[in-house]
Structures are given as structure tokens and as C-alpha cells.
C-alpha atoms as a PDB file:
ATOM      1  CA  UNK A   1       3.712  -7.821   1.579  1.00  0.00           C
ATOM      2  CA  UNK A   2       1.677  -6.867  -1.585  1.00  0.00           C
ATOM      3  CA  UNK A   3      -1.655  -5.100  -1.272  1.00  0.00           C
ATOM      4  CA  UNK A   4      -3.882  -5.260  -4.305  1.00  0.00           C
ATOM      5  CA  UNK A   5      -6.444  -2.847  -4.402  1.00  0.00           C
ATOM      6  CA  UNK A   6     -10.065  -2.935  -5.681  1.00  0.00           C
ATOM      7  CA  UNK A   7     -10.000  -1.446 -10.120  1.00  0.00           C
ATOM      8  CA  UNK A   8     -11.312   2.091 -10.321  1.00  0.00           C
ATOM      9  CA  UNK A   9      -9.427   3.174 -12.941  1.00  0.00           C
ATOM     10  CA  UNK A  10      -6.774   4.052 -10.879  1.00  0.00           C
ATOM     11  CA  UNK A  11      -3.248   4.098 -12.174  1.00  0.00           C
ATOM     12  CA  UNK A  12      -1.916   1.678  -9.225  1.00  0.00           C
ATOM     13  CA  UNK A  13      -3.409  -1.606  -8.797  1.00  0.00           C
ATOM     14  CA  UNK A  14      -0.884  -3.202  -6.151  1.00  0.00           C
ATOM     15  CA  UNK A  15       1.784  -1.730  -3.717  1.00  0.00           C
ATOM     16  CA  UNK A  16       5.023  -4.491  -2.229  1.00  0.00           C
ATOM     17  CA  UNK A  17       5.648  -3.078   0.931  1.00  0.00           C
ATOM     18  CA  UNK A  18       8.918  -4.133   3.329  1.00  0.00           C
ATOM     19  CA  UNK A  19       8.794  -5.000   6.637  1.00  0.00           C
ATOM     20  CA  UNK A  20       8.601  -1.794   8.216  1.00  0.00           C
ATOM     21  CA  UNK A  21       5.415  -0.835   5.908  1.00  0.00           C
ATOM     22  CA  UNK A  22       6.884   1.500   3.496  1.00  0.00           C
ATOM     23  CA  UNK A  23       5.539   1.345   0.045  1.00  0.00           C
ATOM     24  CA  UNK A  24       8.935   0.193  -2.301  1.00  0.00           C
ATOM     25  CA  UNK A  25       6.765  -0.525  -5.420  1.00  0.00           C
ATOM     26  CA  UNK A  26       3.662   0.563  -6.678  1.00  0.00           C
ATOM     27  CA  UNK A  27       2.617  -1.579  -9.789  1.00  0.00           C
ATOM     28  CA  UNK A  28       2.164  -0.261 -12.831  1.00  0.00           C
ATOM     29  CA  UNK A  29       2.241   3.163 -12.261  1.00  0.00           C
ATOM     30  CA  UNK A  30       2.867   6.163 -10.215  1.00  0.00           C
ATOM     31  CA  UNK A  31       6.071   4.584  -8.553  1.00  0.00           C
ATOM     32  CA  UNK A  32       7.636   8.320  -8.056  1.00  0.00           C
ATOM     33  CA  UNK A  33       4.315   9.010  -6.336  1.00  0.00           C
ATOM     34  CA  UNK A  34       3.829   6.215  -3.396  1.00  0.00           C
ATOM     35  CA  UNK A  35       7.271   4.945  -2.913  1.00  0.00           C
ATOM     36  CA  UNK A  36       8.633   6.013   0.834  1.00  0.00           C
ATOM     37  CA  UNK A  37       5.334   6.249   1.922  1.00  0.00           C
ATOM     38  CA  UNK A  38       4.569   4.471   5.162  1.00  0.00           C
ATOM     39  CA  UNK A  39       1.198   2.433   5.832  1.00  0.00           C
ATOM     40  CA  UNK A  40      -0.145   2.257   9.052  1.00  0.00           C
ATOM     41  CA  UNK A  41      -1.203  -0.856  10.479  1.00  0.00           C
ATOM     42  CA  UNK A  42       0.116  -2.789   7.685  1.00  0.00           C
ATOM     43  CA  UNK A  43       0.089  -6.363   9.635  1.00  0.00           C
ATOM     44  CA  UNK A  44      -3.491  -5.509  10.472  1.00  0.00           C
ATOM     45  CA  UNK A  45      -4.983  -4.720   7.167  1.00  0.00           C
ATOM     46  CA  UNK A  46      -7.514  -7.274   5.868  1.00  0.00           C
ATOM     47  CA  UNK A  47      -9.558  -7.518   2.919  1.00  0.00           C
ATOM     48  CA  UNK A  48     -12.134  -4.918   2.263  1.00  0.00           C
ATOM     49  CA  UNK A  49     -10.254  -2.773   3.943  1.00  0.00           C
ATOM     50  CA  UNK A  50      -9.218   1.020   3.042  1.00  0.00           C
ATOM     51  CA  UNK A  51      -5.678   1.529   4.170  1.00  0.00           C
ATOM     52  CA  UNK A  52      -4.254   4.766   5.667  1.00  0.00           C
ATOM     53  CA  UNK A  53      -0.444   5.971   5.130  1.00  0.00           C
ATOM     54  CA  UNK A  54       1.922   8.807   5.864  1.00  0.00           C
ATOM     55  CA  UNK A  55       3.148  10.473   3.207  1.00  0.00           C
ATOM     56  CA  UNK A  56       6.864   9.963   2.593  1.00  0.00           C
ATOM     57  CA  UNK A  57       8.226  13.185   4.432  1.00  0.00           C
ATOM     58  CA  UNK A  58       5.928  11.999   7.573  1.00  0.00           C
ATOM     59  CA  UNK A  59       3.877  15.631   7.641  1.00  0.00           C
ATOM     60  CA  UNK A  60       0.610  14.271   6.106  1.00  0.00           C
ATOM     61  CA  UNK A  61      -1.641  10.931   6.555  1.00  0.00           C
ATOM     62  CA  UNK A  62      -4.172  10.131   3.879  1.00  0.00           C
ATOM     63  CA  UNK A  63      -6.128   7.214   3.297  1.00  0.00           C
ATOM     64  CA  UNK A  64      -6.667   5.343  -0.233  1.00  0.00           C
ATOM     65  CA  UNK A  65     -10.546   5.007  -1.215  1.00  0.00           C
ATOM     66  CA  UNK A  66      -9.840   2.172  -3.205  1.00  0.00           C
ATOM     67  CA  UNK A  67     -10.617  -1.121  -0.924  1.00  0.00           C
ATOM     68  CA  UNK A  68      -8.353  -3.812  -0.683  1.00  0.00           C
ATOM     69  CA  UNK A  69      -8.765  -7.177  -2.524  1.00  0.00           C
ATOM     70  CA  UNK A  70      -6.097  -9.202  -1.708  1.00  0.00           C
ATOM     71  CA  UNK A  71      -2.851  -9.029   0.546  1.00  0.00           C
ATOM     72  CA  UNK A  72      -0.301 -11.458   0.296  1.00  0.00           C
ATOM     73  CA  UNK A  73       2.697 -11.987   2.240  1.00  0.00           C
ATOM     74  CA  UNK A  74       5.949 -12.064   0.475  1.00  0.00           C
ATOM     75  CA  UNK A  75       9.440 -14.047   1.141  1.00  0.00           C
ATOM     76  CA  UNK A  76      10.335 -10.915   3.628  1.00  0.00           C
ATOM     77  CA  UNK A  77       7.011 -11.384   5.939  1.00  0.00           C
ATOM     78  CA  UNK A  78       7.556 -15.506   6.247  1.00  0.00           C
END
């Protein structure tokens, strides 16, 4: 799955996530940053959402401000 999120600037505009959620890329930036974190309720999300995640040692959740403008389901998700 690839989440693209709304442009504020931000040095991230899309995460791939696998199957289980976890963020694997984060495009074009900050890779070091998001990668092994998990999103909650990925198979929920929808557009215009803001999505929530667990940072990659599990002992914090956070949620991204920036709102979601397009999901799309990769080869993986089918």
C-alpha cells in the first residue's frame, strides 16, 4: 500500500507500507526516520484521513497532521 499525504512542506510526501502496516519506504526523504514504524488501521484509512502509527520500538503512538490524498494498493495488497 502507498499513502500519499497532503504537501506542507514536509520532507515525506508518500510512505509503501507491507502487509502487516509497517512503513518500508518513505519517499523522498526521511527513510531512517519512518521505516519500522507500524500504522494502525492501515486497511481502514481513507482519504482525508490523518493516520496514527507506533513508533518503530512499539513505546510511542503519534499521529501525522498531514491528511491523506491518495492510497493505493500495491501488487502485495491484490
Amino acid at each position: 500500500m502507498r499513502i500519499h499525504f497532503e504537501d506542507h512542506g514536509q520532507d515525506f510526501e508518500r510512505w509503501t507500507l507491507d502487509e502487516d502496516g509497517v512503513v518500508i519506504d518513505s519517499f523522498p526523504f526521511q527513510n531512517r526516520l519512518w521505516c519500522g514504524c507500524r500504522v494502525l488501521w492501515h486497511t481502514q484509512l481513507r482519504v482525508g484521513d490523518c493516520l496514527i502509527y507506533r513508533t518503530a520500538d512499539g513505546k510511542q503512538t503519534h499521529n501525522i497532521r498531514y491528511p491523506i490524498v491518495k492510497i493505493e494498493k500495491t501488487e502485495a495488497m491484490s
